[in-house]
Protein backbone atom coordinates (compact mmCIF):
# COMPACT_ATOMS: atom_id res chain seq x y z
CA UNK A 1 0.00 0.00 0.00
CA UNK A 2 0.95 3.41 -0.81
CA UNK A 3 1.05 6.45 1.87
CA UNK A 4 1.63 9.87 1.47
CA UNK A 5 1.98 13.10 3.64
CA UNK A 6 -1.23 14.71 3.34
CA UNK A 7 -3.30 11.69 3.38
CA UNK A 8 -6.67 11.90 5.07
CA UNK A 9 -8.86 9.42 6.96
CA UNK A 10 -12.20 9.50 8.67
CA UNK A 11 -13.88 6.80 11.09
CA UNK A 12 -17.75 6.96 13.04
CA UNK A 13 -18.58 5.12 15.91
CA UNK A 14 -21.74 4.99 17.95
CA UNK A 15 -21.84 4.66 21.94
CA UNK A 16 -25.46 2.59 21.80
CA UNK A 17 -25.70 2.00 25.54
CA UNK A 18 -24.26 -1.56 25.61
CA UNK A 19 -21.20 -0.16 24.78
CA UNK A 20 -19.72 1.09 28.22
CA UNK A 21 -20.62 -2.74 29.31
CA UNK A 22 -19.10 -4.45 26.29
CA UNK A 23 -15.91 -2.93 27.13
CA UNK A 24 -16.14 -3.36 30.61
CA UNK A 25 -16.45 -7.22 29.89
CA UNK A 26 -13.15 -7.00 27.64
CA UNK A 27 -10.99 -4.72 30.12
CA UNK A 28 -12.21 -5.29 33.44
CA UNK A 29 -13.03 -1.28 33.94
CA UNK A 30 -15.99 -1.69 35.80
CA UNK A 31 -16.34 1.31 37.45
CA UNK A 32 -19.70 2.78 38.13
CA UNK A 33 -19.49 5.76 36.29
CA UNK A 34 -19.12 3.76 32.64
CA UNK A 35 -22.49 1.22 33.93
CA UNK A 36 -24.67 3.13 35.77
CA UNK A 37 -26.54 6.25 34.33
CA UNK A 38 -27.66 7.24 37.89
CA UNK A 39 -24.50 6.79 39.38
CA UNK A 40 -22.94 9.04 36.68
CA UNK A 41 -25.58 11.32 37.27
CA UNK A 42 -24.83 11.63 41.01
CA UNK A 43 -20.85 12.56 39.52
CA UNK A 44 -22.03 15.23 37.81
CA UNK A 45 -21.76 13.60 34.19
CA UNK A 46 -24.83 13.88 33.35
CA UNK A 47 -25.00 9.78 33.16
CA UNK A 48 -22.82 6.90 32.58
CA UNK A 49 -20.16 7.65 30.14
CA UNK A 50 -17.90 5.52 27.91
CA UNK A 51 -14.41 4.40 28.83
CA UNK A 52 -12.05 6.87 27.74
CA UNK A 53 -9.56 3.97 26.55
CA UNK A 54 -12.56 2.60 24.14
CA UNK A 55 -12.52 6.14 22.60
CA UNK A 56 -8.69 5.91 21.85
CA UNK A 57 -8.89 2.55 20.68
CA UNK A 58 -11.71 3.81 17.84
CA UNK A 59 -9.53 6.40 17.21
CA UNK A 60 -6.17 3.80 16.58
CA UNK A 61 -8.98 1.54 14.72
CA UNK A 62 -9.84 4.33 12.44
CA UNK A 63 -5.67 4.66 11.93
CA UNK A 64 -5.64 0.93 11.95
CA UNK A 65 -8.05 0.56 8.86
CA UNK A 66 -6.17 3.75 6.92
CA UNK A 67 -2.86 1.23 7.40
CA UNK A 68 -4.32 -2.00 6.42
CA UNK A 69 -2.17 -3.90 9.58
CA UNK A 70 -2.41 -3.34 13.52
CA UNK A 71 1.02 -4.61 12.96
CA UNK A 72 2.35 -1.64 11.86
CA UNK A 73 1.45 0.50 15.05
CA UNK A 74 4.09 1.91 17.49
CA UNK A 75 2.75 5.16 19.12
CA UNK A 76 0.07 6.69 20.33
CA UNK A 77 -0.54 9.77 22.56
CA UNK A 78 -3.08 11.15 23.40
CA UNK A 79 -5.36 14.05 25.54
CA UNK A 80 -8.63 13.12 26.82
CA UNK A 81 -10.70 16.53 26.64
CA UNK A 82 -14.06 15.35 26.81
CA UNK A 83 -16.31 12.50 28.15
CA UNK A 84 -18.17 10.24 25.37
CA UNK A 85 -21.74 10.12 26.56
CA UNK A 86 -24.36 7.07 25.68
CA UNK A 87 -25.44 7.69 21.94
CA UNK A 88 -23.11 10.25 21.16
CA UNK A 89 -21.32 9.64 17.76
CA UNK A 90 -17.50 9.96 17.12
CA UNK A 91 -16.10 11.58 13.84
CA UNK A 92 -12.08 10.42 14.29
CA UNK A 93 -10.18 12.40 11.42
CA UNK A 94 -6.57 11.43 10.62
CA UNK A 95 -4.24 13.24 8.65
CA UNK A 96 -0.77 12.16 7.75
CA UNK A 97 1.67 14.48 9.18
CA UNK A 98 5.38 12.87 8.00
CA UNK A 99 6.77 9.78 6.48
CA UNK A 100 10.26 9.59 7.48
CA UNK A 101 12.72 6.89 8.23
CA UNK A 102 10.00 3.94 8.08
CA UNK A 103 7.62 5.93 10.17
CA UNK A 104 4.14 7.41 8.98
CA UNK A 105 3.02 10.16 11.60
CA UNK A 106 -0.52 10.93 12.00
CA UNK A 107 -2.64 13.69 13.80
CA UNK A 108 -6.23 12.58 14.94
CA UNK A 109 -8.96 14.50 15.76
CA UNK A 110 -12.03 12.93 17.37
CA UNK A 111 -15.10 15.40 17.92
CA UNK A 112 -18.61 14.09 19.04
CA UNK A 113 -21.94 15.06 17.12
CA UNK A 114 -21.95 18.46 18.28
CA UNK A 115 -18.32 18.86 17.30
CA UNK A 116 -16.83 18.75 20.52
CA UNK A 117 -13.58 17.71 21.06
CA UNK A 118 -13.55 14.61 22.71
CA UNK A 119 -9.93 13.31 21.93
CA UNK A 120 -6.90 16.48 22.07
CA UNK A 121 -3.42 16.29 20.79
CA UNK A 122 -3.69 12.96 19.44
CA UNK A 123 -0.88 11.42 17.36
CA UNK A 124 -0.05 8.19 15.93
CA UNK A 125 2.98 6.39 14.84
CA UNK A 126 3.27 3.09 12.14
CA UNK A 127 6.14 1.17 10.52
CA UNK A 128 6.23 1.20 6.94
C-alpha cells in the first residue's frame, strides 16, 4: 500500500448503551461511572459515560483501517478533553503528518456530534 503526507482518513462510531458494558467485559473497567446512568448522574456527568480507553482505541482503529495492519502500530498519545456520553457519535479524522525513516506520523482529531472535542493532541505512529 501506498502512503503519502497529506493523506486523510475519517472513522464513526456509535456509543449505543451496551457499549460502556461491552468494554467493561473485555478490560475489566468496571467502574460505576461507565455502567450506571444514575450513578454518573450523582458525579455530575450527566449519566454513565464511555471508557475513555474505548474512545482511543476507535480512534487507533480508524488509523488501523487507513494502514491495512495493527502490525504496523508503534505510538500513540493522546489528551482526553471530553467525556463520550451514551449515543453520542465519534467523527475520528486522521491526517498524515510525516513519512520519514520507516515511520508514517498521523494527527487525529475525534469530535462528538456536536463537534466537541472529545480526543486532544492525538498522534499516531506506524512502521512502513
Amino acid at each position: 500500500m501506498s502512503f503519502s503526507v497529506g493523506d486523510t482518513f475519517t472513522h464513526v462510531r456509535t456509543c449505543d448503551r451496551y457499549r460502556p458494558i461491552y468494554y467493561a467485559a473485555a478490560s475489566g473497567d468496571f467502574n460505576p461511572i461507565h455502567l450506571d446512568p444514575e450513578f454518573g448522574k450523582a458525579a455530575g456527568l450527566g449519566g454513565n459515560i464511555l471508557q475513555g480507553l474505548c474512545t482511543m482505541g476507535w480512534a487507533v482503529e480508524g488509523f488501523v483501517n487507513y494502514l491495512g495492519d495493527p502490525g504496523k502500530v508503534s505510538k500513540v498519545t493522546v489528551r482526553f478533553s471530553r467525556p463520550v456520553m451514551v449515543d453520542d457519535t465519534i467523527t475520528v479524522v486522521g491526517k498524515v503528518t510525516a513519512i520519514e525513516g520507516g515511520k508514517l506520523t498521523a494527527a487525529l482529531t475525534a469530535k462528538n456530534q456536536k463537534g466537541e472535542d472529545v480526543l486532544k493532541n492525538t498522534v499516531v505512529e506506524a512502521r512502513v
